[in-house]
PDB file of N, CA and C in Angstrom:
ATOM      1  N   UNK A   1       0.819  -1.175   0.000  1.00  0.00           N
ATOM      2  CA  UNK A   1       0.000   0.000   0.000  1.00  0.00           C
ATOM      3  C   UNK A   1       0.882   1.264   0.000  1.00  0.00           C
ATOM      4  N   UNK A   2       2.125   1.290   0.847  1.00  0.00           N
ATOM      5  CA  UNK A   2       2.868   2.356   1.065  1.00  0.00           C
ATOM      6  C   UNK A   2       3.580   2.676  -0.274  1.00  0.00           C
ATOM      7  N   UNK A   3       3.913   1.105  -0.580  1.00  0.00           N
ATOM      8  CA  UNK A   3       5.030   1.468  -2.185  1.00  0.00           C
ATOM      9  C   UNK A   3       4.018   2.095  -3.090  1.00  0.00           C
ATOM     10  N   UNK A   4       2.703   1.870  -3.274  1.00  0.00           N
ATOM     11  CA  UNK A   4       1.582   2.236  -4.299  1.00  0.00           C
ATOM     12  C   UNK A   4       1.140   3.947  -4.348  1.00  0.00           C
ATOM     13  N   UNK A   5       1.088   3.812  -2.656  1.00  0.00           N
ATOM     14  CA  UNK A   5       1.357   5.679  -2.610  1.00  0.00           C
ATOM     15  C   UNK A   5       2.398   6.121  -2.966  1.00  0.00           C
ATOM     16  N   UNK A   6       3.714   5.692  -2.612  1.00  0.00           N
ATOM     17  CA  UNK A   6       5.091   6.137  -2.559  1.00  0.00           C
ATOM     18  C   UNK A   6       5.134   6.132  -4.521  1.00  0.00           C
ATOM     19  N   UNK A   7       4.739   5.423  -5.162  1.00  0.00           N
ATOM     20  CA  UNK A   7       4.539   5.426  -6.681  1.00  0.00           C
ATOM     21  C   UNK A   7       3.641   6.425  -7.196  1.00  0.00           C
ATOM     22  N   UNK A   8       2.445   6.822  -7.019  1.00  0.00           N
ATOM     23  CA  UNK A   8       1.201   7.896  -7.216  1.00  0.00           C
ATOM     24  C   UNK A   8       2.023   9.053  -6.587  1.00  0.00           C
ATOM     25  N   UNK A   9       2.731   9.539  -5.918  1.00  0.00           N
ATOM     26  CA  UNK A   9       3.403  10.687  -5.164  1.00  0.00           C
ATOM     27  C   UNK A   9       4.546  10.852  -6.386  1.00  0.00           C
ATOM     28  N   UNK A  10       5.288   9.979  -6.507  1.00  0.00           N
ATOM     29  CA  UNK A  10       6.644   9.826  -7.345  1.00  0.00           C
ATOM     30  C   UNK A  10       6.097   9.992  -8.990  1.00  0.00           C
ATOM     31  N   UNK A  11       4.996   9.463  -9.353  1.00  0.00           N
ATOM     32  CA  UNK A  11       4.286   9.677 -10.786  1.00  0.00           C
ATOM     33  C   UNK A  11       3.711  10.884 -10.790  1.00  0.00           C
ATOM     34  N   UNK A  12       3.252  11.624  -9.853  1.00  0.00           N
ATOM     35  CA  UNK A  12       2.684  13.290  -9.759  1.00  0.00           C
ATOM     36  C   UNK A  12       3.375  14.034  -9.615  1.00  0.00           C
ATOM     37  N   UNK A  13       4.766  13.848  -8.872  1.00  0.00           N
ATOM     38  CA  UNK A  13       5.774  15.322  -8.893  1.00  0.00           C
ATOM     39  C   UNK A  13       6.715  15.440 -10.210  1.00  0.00           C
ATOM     40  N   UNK A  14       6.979  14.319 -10.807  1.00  0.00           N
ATOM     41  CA  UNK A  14       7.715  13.803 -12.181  1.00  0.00           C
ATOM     42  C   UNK A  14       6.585  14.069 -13.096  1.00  0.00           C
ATOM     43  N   UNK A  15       5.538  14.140 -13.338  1.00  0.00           N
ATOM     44  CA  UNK A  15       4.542  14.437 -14.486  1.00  0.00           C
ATOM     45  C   UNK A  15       4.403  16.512 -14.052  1.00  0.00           C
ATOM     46  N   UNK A  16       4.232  16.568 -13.024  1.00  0.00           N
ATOM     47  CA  UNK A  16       4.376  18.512 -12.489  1.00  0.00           C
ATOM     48  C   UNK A  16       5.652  18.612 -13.339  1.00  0.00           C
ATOM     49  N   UNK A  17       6.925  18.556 -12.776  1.00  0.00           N
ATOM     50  CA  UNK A  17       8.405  18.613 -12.664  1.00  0.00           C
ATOM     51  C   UNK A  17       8.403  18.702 -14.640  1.00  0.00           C
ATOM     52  N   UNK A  18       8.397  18.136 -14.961  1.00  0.00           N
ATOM     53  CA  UNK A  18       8.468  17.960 -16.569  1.00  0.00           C
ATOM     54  C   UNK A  18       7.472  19.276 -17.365  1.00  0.00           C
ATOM     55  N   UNK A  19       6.435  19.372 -16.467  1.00  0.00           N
ATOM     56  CA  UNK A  19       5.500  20.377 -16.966  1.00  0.00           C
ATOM     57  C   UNK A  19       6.112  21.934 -16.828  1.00  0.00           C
ATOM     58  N   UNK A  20       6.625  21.835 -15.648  1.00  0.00           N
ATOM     59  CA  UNK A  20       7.417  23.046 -15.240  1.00  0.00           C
ATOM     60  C   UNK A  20       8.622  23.032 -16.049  1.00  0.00           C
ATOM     61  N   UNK A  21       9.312  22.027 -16.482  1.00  0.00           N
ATOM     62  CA  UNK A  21      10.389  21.952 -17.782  1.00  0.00           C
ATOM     63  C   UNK A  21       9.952  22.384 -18.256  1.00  0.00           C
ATOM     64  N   UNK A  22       9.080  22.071 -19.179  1.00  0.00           N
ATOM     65  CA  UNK A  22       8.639  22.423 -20.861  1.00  0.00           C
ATOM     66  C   UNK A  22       8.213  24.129 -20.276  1.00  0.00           C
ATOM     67  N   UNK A  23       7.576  24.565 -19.227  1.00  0.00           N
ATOM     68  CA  UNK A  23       7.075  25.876 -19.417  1.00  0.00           C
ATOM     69  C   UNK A  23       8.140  26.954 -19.529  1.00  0.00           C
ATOM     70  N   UNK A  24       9.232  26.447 -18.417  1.00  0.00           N
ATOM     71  CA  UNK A  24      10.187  27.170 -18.529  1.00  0.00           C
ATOM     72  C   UNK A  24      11.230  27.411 -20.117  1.00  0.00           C
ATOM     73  N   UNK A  25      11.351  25.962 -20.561  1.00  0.00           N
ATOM     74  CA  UNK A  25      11.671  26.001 -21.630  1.00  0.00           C
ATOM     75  C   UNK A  25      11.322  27.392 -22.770  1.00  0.00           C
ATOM     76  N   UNK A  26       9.431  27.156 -22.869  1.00  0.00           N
ATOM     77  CA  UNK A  26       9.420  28.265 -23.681  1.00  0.00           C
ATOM     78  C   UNK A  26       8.906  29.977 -23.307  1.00  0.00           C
ATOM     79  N   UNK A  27       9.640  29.578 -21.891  1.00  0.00           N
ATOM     80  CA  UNK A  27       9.508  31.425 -21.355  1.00  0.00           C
ATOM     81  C   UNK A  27      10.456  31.743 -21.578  1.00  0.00           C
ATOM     82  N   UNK A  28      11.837  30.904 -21.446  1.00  0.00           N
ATOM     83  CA  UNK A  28      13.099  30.804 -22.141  1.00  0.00           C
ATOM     84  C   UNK A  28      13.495  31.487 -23.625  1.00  0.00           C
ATOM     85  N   UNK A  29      12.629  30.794 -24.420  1.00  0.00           N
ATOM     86  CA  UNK A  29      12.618  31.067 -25.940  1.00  0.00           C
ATOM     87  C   UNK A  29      12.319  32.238 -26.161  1.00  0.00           C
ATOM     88  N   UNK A  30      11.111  32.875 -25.534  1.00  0.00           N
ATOM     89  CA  UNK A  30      10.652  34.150 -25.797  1.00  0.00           C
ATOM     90  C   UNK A  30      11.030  35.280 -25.406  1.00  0.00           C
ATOM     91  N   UNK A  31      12.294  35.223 -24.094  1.00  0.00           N
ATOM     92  CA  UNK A  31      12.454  36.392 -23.397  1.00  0.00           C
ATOM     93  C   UNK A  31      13.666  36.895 -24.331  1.00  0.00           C
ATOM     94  N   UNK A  32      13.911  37.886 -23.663  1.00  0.00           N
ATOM     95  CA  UNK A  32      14.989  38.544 -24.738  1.00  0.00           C
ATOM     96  C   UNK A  32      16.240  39.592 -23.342  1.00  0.00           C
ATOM     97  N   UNK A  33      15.360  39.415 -22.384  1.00  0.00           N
ATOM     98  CA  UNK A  33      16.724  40.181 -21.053  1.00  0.00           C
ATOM     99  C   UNK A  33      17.312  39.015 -20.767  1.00  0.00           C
ATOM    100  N   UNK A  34      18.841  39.421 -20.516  1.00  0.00           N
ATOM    101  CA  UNK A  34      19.734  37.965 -19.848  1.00  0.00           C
ATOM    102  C   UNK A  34      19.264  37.659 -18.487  1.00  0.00           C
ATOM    103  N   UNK A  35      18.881  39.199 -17.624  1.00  0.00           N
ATOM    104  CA  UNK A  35      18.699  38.578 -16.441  1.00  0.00           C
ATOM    105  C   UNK A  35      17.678  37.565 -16.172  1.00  0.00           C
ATOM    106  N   UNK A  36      16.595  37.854 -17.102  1.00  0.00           N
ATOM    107  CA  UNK A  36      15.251  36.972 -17.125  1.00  0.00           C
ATOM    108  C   UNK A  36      15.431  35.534 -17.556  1.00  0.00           C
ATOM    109  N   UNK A  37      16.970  35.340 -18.251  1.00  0.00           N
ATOM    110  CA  UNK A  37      17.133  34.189 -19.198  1.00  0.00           C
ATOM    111  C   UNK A  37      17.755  33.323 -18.065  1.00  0.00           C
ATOM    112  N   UNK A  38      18.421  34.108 -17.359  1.00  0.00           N
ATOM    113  CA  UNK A  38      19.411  33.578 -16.415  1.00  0.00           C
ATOM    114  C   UNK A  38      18.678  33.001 -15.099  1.00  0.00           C
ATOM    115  N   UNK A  39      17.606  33.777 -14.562  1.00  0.00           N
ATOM    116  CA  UNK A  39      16.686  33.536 -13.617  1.00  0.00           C
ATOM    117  C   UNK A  39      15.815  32.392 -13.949  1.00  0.00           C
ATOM    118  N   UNK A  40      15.349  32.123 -14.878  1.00  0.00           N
ATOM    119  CA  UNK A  40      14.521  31.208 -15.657  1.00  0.00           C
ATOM    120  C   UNK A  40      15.535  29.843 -16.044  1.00  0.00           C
ATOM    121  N   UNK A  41      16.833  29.983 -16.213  1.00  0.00           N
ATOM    122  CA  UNK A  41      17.803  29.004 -16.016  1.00  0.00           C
ATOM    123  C   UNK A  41      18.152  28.492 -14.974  1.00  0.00           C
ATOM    124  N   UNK A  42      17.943  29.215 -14.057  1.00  0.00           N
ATOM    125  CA  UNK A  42      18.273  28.819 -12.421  1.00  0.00           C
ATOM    126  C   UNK A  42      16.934  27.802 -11.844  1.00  0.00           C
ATOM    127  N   UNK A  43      16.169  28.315 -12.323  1.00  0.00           N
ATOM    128  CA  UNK A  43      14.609  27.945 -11.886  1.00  0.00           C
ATOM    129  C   UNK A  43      14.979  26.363 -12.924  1.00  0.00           C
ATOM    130  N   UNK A  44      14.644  26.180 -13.827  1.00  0.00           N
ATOM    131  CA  UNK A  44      14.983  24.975 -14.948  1.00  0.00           C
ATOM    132  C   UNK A  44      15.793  24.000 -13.970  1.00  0.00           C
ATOM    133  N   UNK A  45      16.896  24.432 -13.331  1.00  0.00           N
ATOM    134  CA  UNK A  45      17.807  23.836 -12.856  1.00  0.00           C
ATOM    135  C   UNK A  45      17.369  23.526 -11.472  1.00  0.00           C
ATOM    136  N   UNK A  46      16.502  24.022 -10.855  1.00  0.00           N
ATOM    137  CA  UNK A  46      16.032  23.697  -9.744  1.00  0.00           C
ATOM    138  C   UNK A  46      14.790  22.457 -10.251  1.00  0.00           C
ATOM    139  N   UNK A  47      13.966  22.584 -10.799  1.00  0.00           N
ATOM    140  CA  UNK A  47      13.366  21.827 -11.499  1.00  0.00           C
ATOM    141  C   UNK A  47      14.092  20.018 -11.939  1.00  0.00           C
ATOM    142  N   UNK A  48      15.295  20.445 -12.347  1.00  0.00           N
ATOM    143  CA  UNK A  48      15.548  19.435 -13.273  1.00  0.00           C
ATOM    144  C   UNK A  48      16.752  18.708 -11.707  1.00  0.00           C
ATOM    145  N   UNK A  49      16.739  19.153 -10.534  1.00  0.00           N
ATOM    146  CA  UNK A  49      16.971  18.275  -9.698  1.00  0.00           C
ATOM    147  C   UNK A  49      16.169  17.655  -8.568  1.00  0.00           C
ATOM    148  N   UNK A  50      14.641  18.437  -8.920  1.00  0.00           N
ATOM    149  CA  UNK A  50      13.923  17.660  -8.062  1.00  0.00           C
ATOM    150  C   UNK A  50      13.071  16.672  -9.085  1.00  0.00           C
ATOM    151  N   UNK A  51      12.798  16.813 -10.733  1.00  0.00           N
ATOM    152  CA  UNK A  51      12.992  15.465 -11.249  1.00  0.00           C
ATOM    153  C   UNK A  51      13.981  14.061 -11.098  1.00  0.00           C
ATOM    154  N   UNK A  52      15.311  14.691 -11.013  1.00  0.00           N
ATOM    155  CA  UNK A  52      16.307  13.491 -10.854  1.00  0.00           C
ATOM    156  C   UNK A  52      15.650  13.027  -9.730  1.00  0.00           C
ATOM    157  N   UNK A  53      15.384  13.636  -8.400  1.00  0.00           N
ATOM    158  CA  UNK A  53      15.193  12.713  -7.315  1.00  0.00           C
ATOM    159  C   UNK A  53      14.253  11.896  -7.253  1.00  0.00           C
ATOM    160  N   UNK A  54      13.166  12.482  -7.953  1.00  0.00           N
ATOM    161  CA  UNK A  54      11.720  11.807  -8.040  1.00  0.00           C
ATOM    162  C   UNK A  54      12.293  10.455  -8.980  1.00  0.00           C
ATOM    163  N   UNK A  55      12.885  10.077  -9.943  1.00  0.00           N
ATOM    164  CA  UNK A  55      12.886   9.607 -10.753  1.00  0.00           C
ATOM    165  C   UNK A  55      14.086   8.776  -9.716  1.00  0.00           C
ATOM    166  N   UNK A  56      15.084   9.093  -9.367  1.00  0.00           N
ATOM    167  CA  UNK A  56      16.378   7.795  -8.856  1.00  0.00           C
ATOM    168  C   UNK A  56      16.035   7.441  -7.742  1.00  0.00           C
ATOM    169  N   UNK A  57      15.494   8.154  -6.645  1.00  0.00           N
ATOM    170  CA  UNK A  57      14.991   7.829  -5.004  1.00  0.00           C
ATOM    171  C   UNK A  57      14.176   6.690  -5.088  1.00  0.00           C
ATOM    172  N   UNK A  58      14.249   5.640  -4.922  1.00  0.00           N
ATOM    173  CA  UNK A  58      13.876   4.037  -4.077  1.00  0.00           C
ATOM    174  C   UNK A  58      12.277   4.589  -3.659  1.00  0.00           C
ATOM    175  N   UNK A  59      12.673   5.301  -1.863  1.00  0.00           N
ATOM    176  CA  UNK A  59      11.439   5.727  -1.535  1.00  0.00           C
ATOM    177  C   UNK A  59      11.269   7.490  -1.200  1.00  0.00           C
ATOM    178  N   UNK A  60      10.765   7.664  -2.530  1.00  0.00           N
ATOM    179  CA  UNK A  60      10.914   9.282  -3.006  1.00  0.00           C
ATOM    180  C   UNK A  60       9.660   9.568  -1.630  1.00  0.00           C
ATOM    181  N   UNK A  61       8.643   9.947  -1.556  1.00  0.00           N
ATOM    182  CA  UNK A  61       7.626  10.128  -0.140  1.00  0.00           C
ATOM    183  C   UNK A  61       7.737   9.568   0.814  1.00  0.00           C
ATOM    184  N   UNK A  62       7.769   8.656   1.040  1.00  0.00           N
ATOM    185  CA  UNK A  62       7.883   7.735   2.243  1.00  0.00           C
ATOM    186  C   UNK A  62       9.049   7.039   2.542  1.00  0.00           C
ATOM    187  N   UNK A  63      10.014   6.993   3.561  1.00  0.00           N
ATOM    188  CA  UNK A  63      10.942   5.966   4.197  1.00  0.00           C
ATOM    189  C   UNK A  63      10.106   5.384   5.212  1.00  0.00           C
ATOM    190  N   UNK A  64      11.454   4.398   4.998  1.00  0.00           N
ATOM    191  CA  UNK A  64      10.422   3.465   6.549  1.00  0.00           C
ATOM    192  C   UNK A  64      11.830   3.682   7.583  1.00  0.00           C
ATOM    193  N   UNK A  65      11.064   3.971   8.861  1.00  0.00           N
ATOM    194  CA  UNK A  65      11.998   4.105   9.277  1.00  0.00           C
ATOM    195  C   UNK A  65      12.735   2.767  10.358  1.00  0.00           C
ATOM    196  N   UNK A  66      11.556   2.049  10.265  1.00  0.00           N
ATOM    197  CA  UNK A  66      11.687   0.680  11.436  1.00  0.00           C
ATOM    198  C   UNK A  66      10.577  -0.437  10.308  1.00  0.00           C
ATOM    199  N   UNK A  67      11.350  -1.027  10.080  1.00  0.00           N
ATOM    200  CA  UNK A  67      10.604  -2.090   9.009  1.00  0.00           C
ATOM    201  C   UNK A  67       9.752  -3.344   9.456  1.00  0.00           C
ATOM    202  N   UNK A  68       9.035  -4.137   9.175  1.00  0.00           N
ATOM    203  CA  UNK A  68       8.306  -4.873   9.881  1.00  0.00           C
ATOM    204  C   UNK A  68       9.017  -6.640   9.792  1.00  0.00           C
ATOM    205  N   UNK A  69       8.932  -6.738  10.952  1.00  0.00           N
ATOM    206  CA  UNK A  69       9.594  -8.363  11.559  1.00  0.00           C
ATOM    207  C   UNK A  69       8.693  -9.149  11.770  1.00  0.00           C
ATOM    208  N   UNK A  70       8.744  -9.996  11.731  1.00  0.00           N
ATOM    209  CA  UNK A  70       8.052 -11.313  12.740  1.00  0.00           C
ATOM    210  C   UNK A  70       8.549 -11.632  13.889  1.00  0.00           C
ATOM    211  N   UNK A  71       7.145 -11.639  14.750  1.00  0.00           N
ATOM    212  CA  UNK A  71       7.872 -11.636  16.202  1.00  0.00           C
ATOM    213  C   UNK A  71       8.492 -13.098  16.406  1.00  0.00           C
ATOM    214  N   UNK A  72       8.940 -13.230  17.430  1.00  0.00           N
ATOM    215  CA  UNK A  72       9.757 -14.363  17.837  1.00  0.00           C
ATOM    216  C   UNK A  72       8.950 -15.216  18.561  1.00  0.00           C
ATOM    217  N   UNK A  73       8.520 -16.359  18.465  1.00  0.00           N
ATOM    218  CA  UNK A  73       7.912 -17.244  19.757  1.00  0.00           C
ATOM    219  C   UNK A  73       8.259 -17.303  20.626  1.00  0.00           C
ATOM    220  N   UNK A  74       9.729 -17.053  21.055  1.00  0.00           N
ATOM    221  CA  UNK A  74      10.278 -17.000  22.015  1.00  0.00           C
ATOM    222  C   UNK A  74       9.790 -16.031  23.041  1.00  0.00           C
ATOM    223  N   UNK A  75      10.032 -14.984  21.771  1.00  0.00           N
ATOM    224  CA  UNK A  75      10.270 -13.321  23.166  1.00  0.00           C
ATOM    225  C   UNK A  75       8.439 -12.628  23.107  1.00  0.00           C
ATOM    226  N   UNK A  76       8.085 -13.508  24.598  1.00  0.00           N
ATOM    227  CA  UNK A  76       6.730 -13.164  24.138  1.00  0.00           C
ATOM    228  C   UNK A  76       6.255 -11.556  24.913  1.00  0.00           C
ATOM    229  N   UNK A  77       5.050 -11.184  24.145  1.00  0.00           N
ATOM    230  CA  UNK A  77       4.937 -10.016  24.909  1.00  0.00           C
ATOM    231  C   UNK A  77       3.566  -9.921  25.800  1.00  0.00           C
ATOM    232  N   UNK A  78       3.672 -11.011  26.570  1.00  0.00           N
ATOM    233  CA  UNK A  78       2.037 -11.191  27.440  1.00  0.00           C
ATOM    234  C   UNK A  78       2.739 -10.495  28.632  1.00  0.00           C
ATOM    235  N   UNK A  79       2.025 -10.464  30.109  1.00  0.00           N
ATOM    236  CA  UNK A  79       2.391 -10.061  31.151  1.00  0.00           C
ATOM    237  C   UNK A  79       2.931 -11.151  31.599  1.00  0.00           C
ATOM    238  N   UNK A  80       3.783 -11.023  32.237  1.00  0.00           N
ATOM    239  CA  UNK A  80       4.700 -12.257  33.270  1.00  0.00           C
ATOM    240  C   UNK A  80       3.060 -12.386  34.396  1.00  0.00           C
ATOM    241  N   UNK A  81       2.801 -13.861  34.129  1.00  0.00           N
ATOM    242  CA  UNK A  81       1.866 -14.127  35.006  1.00  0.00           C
ATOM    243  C   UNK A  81       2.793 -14.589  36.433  1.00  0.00           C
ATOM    244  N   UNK A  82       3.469 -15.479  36.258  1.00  0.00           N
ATOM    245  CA  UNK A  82       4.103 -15.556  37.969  1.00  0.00           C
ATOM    246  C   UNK A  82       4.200 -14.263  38.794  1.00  0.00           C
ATOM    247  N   UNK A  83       4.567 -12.881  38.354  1.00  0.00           N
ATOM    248  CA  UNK A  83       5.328 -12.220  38.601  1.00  0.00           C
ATOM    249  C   UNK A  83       3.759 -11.088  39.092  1.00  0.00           C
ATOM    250  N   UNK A  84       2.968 -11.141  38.571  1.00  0.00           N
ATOM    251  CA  UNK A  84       1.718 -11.137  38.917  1.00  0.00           C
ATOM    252  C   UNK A  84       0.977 -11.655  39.913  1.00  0.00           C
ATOM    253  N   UNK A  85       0.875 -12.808  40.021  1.00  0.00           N
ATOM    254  CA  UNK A  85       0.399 -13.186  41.245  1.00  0.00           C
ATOM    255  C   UNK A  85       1.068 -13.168  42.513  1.00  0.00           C
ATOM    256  N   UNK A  86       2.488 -13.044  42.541  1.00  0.00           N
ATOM    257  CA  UNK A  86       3.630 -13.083  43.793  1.00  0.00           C
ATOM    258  C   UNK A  86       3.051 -11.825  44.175  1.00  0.00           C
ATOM    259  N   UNK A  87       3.135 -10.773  43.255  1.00  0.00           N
ATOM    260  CA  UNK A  87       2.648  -9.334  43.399  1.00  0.00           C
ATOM    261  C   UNK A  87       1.780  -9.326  43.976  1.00  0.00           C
ATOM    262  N   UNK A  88       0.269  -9.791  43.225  1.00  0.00           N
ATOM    263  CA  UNK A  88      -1.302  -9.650  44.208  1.00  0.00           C
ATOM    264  C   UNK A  88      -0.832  -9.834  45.799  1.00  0.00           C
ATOM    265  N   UNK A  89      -0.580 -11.258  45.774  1.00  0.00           N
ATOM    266  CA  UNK A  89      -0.277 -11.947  46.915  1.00  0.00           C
ATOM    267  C   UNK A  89       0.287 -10.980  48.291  1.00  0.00           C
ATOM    268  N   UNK A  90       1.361 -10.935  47.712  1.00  0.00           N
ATOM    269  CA  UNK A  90       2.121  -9.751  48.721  1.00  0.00           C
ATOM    270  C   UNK A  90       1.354  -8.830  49.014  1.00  0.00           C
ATOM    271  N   UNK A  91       1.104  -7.926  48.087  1.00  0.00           N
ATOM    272  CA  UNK A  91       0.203  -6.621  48.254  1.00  0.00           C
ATOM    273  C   UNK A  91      -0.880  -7.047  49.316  1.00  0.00           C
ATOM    274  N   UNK A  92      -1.788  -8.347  49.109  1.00  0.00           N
ATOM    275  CA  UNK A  92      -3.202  -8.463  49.679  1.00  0.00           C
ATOM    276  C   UNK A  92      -2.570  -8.561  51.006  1.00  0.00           C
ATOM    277  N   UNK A  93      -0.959  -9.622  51.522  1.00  0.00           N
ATOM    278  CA  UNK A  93      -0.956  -9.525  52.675  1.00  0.00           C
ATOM    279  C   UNK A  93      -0.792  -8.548  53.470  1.00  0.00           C
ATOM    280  N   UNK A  94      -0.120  -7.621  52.618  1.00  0.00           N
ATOM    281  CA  UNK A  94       0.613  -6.498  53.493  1.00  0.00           C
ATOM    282  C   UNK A  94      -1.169  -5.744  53.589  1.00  0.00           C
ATOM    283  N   UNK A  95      -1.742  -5.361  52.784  1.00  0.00           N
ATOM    284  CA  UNK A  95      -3.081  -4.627  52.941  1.00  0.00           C
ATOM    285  C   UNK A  95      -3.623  -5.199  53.992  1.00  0.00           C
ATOM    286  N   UNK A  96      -3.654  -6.655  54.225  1.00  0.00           N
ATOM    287  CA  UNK A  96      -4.412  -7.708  55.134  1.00  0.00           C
ATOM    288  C   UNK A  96      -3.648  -7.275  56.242  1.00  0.00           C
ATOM    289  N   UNK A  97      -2.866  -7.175  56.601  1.00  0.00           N
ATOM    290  CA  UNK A  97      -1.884  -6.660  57.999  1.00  0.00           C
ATOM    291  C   UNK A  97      -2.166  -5.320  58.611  1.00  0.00           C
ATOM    292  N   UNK A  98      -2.438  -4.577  57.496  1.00  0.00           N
ATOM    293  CA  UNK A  98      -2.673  -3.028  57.937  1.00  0.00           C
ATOM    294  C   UNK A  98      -3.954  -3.453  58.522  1.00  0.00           C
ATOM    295  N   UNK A  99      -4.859  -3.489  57.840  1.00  0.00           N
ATOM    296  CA  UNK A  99      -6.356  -3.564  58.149  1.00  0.00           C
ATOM    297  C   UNK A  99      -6.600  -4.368  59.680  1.00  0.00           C
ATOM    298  N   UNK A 100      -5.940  -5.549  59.937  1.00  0.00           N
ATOM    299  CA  UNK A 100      -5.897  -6.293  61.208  1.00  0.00           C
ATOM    300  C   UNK A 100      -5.854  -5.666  62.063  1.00  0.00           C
ATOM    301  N   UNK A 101      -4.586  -5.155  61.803  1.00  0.00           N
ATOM    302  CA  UNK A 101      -3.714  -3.784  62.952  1.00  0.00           C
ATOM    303  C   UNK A 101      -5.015  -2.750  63.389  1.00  0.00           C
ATOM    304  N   UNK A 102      -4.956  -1.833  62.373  1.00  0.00           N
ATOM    305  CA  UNK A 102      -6.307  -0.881  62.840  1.00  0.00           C
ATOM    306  C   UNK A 102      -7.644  -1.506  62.823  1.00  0.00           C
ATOM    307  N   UNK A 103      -7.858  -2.704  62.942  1.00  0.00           N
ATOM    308  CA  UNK A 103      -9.415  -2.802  63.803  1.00  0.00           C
ATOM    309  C   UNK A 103      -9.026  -3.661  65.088  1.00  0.00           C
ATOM    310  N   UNK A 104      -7.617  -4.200  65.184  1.00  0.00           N
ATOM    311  CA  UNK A 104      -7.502  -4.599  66.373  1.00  0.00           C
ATOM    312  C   UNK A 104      -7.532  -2.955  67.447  1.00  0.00           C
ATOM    313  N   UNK A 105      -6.407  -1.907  67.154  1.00  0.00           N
ATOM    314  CA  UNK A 105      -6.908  -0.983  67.600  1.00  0.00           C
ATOM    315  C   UNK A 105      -7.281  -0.093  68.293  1.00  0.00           C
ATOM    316  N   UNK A 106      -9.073  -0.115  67.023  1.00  0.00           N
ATOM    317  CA  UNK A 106     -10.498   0.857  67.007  1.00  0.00           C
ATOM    318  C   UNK A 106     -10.824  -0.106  68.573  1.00  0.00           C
ATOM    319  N   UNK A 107     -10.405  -1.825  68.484  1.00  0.00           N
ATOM    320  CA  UNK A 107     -11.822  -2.908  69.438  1.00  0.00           C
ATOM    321  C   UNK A 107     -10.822  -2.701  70.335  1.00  0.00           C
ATOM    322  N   UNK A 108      -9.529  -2.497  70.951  1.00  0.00           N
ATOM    323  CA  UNK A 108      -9.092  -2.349  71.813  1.00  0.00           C
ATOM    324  C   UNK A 108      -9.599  -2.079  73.135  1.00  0.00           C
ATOM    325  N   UNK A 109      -9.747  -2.765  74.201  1.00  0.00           N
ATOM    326  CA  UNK A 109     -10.021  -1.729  75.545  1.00  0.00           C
ATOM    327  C   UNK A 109      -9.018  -0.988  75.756  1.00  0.00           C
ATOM    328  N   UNK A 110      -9.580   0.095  76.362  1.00  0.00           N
ATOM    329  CA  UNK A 110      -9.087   1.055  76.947  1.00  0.00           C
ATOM    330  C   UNK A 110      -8.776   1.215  78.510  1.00  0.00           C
TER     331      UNK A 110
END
């Protein structure tokens, strides 16, 4: 899908790019000041290197910057269930300890 855009992007600035050739070309033909000839040459030349790129660049719109793998069976990415329940566990006792503590206490005589 990406190469298909990256192609429709690369076929639209190269079909512009060529259009802007030929126009310049014959604003070229018709002018008659150097500075205008010269400015209009500069422009051509700006033109005629963002065709080269469109035309030699691999991925002219889009790079990838991190490409796609297959994960590993190995290296899985679920939650560590042991590591989970040791956790609950602990937590509930230590919560279970507090709670003992303060209603032993509230029932305390005094």
């Amino acid at each position: 899908m990406i190469a298909e855009a990256d192609k429709a992007l690369r076929d639209r600035a190269s079909a512009e790019q060529n259009r802007s050739i030929e126009y310049l070309k014959s604003e070229a033909a018709q002018t008659s000041t150097v500075e205008i000839a010269n400015a209009i040459s500069k422009l051509m030349e700006t033109e005629l290197k963002n065709a080269m790129v469109a035309r030699t660049r691999d991925a002219y719109a889009f790079k990838v910057v991190d490409p796609a793998v297959v994960a590993d069976l190995k290296d899985r990415d679920s939650p560590n269930k042991p590591l989970i329940v040791v956790m609950g566990a602990g937590l509930g006792f230590v919560i279970g300890v507090i709670a003992a503590a303060v209603r032993q206490r509230r029932h305390a005589p005094r």
